[in-house]
N, C-alpha and C. Protein backbone atom coordinates (compact mmCIF):
# COMPACT_ATOMS: atom_id res chain seq x y z
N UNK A 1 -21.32 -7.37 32.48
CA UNK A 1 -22.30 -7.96 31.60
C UNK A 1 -22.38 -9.45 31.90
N UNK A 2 -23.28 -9.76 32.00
CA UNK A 2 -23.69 -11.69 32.14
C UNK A 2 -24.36 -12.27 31.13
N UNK A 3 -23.95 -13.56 30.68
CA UNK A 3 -24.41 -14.44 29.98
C UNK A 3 -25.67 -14.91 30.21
N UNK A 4 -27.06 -15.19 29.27
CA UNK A 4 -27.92 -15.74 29.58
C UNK A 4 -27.29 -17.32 29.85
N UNK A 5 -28.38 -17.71 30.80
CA UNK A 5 -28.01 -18.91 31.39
C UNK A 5 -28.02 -20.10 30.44
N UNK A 6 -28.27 -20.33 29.16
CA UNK A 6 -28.20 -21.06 28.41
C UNK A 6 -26.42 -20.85 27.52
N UNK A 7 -26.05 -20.13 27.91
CA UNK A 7 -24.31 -19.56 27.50
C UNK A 7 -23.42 -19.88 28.76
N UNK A 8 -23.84 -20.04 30.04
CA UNK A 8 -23.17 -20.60 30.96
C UNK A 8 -22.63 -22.08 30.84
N UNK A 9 -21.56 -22.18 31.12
CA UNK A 9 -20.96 -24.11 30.76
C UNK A 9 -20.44 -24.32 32.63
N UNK A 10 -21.14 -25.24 33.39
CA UNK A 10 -19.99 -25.62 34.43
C UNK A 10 -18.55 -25.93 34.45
N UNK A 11 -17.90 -25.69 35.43
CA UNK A 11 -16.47 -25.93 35.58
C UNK A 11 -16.45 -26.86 35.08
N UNK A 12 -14.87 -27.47 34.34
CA UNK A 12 -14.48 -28.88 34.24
C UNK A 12 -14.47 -29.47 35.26
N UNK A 13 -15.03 -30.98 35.49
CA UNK A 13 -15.08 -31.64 36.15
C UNK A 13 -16.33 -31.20 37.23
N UNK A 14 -16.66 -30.30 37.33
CA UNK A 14 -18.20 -30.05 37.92
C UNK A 14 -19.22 -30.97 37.53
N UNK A 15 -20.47 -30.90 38.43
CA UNK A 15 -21.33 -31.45 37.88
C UNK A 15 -22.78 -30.52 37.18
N UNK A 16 -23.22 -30.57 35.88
CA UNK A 16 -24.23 -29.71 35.91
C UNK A 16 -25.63 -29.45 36.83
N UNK A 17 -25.58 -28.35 37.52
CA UNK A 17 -26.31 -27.99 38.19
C UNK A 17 -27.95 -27.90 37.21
N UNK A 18 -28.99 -27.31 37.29
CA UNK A 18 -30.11 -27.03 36.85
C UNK A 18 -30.09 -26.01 37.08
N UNK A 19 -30.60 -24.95 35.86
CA UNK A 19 -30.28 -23.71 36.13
C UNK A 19 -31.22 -22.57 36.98
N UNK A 20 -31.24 -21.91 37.28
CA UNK A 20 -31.85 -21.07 38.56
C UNK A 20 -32.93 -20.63 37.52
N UNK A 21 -34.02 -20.46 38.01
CA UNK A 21 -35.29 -19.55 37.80
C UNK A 21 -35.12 -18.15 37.50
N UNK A 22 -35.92 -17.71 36.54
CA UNK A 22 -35.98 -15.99 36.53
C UNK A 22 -35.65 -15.41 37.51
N UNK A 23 -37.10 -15.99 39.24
CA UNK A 23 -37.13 -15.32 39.75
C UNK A 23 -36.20 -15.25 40.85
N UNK A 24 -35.42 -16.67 40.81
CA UNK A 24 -34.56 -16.74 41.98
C UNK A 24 -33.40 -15.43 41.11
N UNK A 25 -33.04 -15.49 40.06
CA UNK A 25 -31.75 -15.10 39.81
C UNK A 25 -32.24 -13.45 39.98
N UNK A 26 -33.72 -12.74 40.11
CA UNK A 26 -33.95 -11.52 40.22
C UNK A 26 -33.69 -11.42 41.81
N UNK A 27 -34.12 -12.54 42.41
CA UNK A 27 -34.08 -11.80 44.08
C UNK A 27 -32.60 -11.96 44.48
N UNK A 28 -32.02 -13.44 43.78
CA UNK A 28 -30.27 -13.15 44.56
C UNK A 28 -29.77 -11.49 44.16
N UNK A 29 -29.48 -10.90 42.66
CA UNK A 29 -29.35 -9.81 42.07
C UNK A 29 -30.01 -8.90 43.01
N UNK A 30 -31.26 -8.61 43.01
CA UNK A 30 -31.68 -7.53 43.97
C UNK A 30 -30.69 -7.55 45.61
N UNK A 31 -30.65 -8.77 46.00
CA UNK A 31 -29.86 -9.35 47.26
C UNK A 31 -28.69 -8.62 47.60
N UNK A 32 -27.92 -8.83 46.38
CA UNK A 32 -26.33 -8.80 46.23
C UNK A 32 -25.95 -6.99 46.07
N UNK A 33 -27.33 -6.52 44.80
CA UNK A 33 -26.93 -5.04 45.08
C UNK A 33 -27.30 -4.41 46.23
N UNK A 34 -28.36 -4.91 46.76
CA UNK A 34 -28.42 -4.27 48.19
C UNK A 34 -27.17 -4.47 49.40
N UNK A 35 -27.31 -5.51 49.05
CA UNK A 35 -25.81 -6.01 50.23
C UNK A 35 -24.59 -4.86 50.08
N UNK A 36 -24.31 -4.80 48.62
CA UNK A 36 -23.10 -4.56 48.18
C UNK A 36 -23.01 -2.82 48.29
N UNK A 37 -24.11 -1.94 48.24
CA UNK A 37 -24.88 -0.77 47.81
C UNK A 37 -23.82 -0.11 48.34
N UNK A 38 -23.38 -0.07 50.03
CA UNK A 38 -22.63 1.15 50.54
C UNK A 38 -21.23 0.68 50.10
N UNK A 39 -20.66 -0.07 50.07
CA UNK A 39 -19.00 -0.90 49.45
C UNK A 39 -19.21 -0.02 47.69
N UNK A 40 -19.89 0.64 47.17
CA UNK A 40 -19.89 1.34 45.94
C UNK A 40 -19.37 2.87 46.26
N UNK A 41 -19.81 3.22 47.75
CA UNK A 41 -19.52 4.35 47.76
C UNK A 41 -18.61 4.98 49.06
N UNK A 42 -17.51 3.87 49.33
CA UNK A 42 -16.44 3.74 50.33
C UNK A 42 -15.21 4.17 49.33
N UNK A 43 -14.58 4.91 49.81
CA UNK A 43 -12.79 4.89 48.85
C UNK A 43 -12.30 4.39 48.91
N UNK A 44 -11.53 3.67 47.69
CA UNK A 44 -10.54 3.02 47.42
C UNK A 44 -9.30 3.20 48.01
N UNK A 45 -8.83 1.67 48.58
CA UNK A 45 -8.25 1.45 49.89
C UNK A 45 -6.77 1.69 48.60
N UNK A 46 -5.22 2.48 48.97
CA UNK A 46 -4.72 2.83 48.52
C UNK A 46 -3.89 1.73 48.20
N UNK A 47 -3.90 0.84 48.30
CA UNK A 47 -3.29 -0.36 47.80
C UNK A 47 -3.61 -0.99 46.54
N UNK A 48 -5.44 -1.39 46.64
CA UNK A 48 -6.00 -1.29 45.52
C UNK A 48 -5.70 -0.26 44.46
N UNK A 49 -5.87 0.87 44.81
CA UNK A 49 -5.57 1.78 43.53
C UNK A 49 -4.31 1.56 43.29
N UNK A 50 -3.44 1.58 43.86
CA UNK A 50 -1.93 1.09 42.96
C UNK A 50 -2.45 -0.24 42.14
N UNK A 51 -3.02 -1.28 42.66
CA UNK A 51 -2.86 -2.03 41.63
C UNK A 51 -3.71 -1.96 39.98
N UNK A 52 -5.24 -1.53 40.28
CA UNK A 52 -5.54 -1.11 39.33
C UNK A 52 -4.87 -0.30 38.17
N UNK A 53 -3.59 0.89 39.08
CA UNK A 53 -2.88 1.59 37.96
C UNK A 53 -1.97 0.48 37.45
N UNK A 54 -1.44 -0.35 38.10
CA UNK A 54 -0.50 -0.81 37.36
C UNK A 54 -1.06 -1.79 35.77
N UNK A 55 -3.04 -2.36 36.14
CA UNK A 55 -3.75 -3.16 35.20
C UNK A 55 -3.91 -1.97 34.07
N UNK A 56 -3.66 -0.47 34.50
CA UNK A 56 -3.78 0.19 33.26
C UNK A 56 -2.69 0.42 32.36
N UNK A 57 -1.50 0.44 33.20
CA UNK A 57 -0.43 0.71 32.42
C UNK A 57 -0.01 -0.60 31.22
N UNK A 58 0.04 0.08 30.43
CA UNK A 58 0.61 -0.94 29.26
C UNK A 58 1.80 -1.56 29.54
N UNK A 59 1.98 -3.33 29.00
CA UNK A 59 2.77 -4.20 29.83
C UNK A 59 4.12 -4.11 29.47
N UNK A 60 4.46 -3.46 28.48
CA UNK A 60 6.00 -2.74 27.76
C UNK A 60 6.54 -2.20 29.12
N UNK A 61 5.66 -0.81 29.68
CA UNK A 61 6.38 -0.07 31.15
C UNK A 61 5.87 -0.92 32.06
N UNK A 62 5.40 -1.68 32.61
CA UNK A 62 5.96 -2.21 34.35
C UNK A 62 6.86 -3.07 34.19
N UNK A 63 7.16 -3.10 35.12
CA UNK A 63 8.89 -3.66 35.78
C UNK A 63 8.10 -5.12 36.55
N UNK A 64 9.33 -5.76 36.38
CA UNK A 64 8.82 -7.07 36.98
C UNK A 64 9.35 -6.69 38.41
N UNK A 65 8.10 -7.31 39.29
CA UNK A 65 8.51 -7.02 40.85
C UNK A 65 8.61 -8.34 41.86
């Protein structure tokens, strides 16, 4: 989920930018899901999935490593 751009704050110490246009922020978005489209439907590299399980497990059971 994303913030309308009036809920966005720059980094500390950034400088405020001017915020992007409707239409720029529709074509980067269109951009990015196209780019991104086949990386949605590649399997999860088995490293990643260990770590995701470990972001599910409640922080009582993992072990410090």
């Amino acid at each position: 989920m994303t913030k309308p751009v009036a809920e966005t704050k720059p980094a500390r110490g950034a400088t405020a930018a001017p915020p992007l246009s409707p239409s720029v922020r529709r074509h980067l978005g269109k951009s990015l899901r196209s780019h991104y489209a086949d990386s949605l439907t590649e399997p999860v590299n088995e490293r990643l999935e260990t770590l995701i399980a470990r972001l599910d497990t409640p922080q009582d059971q993992t072990t410090n490593s």
